[in-house]
N, C-alpha and C. Protein backbone atom coordinates (compact mmCIF):
# COMPACT_ATOMS: atom_id res chain seq x y z
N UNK A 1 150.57 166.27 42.36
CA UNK A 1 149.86 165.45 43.33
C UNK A 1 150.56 164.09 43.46
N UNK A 2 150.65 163.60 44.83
CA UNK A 2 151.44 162.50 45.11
C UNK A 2 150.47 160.95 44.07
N UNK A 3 151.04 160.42 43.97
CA UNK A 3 150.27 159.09 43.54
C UNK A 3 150.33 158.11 44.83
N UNK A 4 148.95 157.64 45.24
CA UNK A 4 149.60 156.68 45.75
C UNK A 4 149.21 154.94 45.56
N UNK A 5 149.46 154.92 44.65
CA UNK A 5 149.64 153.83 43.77
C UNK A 5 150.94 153.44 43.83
N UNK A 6 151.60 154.13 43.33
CA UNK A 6 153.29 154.30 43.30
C UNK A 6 153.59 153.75 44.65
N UNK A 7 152.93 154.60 45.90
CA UNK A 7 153.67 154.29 46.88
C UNK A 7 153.00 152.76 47.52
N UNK A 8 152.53 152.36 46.97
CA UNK A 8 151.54 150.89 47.37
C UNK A 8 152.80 149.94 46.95
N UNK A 9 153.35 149.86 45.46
CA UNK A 9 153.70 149.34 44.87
C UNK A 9 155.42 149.07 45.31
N UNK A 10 155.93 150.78 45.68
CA UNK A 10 156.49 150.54 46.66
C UNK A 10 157.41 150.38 47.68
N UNK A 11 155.78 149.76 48.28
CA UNK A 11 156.12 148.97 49.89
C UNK A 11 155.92 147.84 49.43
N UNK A 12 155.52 147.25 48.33
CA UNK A 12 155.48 145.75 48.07
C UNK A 12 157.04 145.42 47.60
N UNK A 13 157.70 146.11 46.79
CA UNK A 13 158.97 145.90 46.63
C UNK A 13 159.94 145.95 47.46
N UNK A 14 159.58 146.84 48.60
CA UNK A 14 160.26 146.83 49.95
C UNK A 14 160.20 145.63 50.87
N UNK A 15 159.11 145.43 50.92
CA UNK A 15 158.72 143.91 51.79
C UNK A 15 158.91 143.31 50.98
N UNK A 16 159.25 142.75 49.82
CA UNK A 16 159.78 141.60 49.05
C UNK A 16 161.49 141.54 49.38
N UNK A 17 161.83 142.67 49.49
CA UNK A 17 163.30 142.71 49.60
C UNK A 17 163.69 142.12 50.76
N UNK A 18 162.65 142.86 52.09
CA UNK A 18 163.00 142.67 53.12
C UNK A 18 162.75 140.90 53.40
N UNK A 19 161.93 140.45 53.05
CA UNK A 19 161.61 138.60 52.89
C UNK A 19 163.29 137.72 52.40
N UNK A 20 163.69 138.96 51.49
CA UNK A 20 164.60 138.47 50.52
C UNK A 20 166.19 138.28 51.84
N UNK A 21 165.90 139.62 51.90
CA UNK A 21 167.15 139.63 52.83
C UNK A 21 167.06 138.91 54.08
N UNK A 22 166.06 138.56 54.68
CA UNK A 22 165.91 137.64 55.69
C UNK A 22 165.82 136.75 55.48
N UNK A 23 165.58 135.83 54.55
CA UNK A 23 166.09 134.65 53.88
C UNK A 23 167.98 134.70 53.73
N UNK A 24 168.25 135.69 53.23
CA UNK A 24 169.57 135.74 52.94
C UNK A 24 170.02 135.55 54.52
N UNK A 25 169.70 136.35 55.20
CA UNK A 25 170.34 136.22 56.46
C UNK A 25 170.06 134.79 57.32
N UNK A 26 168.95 134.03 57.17
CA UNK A 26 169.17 132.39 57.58
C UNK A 26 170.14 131.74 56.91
N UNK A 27 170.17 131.75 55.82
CA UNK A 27 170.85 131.16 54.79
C UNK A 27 172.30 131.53 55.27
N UNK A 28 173.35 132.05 55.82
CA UNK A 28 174.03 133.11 56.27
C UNK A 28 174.34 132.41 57.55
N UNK A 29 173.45 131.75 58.19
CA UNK A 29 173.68 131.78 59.75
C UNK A 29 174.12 129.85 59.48
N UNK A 30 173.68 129.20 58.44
CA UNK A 30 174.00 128.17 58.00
C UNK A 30 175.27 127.41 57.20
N UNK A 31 176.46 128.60 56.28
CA UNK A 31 177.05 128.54 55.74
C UNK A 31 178.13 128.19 56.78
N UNK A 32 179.11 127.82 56.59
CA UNK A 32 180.36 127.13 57.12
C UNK A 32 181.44 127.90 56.45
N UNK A 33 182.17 128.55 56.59
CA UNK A 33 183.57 129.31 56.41
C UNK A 33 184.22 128.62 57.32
N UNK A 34 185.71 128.11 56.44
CA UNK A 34 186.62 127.49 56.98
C UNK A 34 188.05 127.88 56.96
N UNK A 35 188.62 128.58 57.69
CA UNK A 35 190.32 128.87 57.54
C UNK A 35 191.21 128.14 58.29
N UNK A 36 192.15 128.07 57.54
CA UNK A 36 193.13 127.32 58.02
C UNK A 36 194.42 127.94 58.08
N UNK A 37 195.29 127.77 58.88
CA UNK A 37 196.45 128.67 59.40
C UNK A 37 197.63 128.06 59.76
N UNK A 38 199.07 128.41 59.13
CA UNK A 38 199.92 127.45 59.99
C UNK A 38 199.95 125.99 59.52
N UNK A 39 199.91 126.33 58.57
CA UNK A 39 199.71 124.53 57.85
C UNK A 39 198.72 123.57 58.31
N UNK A 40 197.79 124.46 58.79
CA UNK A 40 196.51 123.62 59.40
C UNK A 40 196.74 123.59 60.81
N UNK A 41 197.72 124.15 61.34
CA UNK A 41 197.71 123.59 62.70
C UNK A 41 196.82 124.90 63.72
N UNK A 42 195.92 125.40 62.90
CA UNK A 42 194.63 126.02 63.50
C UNK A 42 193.89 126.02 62.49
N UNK A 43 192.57 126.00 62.92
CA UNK A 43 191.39 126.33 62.23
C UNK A 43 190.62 126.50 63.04
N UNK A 44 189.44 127.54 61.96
CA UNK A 44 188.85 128.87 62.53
C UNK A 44 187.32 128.05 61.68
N UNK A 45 186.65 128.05 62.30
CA UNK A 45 185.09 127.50 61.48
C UNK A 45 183.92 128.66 62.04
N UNK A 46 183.83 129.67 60.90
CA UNK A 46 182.88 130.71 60.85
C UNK A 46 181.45 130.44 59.90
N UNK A 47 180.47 130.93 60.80
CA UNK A 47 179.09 131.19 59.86
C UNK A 47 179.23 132.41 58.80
N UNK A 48 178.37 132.67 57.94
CA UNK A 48 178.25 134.01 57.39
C UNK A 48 177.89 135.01 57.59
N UNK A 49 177.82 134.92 58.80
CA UNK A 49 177.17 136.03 59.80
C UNK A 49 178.47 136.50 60.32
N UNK A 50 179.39 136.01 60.90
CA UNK A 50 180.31 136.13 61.40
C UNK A 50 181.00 135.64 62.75
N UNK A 51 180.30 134.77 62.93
CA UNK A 51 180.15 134.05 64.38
C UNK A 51 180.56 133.28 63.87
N UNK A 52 182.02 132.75 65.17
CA UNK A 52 183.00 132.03 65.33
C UNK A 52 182.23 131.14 65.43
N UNK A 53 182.33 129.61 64.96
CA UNK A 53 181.93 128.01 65.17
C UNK A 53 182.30 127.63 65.83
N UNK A 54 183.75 127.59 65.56
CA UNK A 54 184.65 126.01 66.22
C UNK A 54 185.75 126.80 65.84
N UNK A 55 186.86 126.34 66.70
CA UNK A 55 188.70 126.32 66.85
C UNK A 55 189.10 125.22 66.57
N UNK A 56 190.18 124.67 66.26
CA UNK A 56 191.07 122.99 66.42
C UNK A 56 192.18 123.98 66.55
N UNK A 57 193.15 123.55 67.46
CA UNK A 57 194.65 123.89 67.65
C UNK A 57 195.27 122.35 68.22
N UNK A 58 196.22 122.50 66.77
CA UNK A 58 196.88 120.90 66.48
C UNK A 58 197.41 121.00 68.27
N UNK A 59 197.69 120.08 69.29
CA UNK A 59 198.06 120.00 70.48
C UNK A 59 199.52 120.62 70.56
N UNK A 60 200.38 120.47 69.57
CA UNK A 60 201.66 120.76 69.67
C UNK A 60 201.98 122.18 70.19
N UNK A 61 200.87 123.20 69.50
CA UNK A 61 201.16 124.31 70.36
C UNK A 61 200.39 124.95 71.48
N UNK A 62 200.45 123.65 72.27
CA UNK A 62 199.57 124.07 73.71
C UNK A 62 200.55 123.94 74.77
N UNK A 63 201.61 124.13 74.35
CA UNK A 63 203.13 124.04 75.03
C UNK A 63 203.41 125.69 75.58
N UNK A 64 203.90 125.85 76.48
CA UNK A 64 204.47 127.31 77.05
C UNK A 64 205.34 128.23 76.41
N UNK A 65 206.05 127.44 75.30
CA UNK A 65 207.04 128.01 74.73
C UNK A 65 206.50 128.44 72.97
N UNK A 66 205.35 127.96 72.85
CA UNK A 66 204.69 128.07 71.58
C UNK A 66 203.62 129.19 71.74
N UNK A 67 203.41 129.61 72.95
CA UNK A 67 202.39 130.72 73.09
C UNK A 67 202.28 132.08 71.67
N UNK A 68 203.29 132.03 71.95
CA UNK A 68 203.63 133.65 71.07
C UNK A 68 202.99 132.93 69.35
N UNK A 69 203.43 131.72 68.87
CA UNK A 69 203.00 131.29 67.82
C UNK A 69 201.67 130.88 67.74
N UNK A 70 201.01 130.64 69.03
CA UNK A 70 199.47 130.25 69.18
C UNK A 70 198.50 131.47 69.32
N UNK A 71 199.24 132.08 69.53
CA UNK A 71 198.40 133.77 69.75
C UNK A 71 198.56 134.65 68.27
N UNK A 72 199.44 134.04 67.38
CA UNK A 72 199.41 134.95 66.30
C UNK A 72 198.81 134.08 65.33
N UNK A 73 198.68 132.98 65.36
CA UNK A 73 197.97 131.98 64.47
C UNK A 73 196.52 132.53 64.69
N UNK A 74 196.18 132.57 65.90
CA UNK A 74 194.37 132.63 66.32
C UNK A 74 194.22 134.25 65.58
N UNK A 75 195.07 135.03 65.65
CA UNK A 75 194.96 136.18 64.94
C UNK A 75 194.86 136.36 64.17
N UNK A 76 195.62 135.60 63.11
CA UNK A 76 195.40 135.47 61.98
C UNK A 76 194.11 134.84 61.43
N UNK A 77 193.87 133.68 62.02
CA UNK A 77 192.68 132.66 61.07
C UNK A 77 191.56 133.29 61.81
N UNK A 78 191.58 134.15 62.72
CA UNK A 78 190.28 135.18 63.27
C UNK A 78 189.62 135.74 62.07
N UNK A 79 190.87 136.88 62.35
CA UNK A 79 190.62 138.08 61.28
C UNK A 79 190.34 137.38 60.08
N UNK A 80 190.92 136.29 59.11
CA UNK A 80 190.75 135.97 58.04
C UNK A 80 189.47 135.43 58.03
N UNK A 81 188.94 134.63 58.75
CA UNK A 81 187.55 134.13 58.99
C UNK A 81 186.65 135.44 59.01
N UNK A 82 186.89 136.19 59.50
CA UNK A 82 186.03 137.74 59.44
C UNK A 82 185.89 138.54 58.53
N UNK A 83 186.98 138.58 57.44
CA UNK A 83 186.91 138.98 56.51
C UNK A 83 186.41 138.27 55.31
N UNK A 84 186.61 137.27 55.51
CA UNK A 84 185.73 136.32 54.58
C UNK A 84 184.30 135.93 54.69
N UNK A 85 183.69 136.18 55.65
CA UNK A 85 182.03 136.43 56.80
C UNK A 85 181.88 137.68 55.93
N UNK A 86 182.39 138.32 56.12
CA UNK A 86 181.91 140.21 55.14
C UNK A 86 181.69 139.84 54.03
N UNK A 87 183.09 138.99 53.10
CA UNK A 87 182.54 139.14 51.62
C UNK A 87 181.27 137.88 51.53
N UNK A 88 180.76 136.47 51.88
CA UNK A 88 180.11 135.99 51.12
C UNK A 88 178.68 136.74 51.72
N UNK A 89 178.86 137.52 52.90
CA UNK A 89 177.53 138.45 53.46
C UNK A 89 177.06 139.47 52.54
N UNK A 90 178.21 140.13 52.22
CA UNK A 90 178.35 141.36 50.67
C UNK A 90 177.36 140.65 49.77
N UNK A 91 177.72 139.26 49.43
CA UNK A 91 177.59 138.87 48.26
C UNK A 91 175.80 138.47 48.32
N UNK A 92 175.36 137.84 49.25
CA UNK A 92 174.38 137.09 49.73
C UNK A 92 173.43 138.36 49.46
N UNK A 93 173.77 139.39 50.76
CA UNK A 93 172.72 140.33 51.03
C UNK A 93 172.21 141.03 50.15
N UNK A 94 173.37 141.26 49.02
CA UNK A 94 173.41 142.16 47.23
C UNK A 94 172.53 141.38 46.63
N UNK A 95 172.94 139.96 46.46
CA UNK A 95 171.63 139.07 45.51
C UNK A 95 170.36 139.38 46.12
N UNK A 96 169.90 138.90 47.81
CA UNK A 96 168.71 139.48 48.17
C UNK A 96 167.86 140.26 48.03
N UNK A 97 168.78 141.19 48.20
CA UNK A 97 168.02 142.80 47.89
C UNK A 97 168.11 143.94 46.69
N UNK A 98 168.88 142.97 45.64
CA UNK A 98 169.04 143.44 44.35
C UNK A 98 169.90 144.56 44.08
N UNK A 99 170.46 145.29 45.02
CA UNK A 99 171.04 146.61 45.53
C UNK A 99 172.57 146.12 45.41
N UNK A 100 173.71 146.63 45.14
CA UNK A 100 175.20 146.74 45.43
C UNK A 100 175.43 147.00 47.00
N UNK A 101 175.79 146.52 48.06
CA UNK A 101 176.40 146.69 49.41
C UNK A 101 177.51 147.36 49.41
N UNK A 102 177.79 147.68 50.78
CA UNK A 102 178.94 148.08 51.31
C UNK A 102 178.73 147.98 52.68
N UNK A 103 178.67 146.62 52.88
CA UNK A 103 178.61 146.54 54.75
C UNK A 103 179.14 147.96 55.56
N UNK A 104 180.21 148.56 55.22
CA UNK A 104 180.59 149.55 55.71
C UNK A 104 179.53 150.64 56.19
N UNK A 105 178.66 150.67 55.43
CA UNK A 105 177.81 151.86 55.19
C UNK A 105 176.78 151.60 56.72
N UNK A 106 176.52 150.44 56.39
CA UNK A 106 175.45 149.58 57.62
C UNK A 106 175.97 149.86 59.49
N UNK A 107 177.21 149.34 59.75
CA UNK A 107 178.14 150.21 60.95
C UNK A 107 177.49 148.74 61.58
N UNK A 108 177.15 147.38 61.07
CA UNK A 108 176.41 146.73 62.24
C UNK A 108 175.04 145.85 62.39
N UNK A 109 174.80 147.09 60.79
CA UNK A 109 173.40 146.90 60.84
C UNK A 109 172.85 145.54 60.83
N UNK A 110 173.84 144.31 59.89
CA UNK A 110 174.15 143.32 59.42
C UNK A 110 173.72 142.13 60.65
């Protein structure tokens, strides 16, 4: 016979998690990730969510002939800003919800 005591108990641990992780996720939308690229002459200012902040591109390569170097810089301090949004999110959402992550698994869910 089912108990349902057990299952009372839980949904209280479920909704604690879920409090947990939605805290984690404000907390997340507040953090500042900062990359820098090119000896600084870009930066990439990401939340922990993964949403782009802010750009700076030092002026020097807003020249016609610097394109190709301004397009692989933003590529770079993108992606690196994005990948660094995953791990302190990994890290955040794991403490929250007491569980080991693998954003992977989620496809989004995040």
């Amino acid at each position: 016979m089912f108990n349902f005591g057990n299952l009372a108990e839980l949904m209280k641990q479920f909704q604690s998690i879920k409090e947990n992780v939605e805290k984690a996720k404000e907390e997340l939308k507040k953090e500042n990730i900062v990359v820098e690229v090119g000896g600084g002459m870009v930066k990439v200012v990401s939340n922990g969510l993964g949403d782009i902040l802010d750009i700076e591109i030092d002026k020097s390569l807003l020249k016609e002939e610097e394109y190709q170097v301004l397009k692989d810089l933003l590529i770079s301090a993108v992606n690196e800003a994005s990948e660094r949004s995953k791990e302190v999110m990994t890290q955040k959402l794991s403490e929250a919800s007491g569980l080991p992550m693998n954003l992977s698994k989620f496809g989004g869910l995040f």
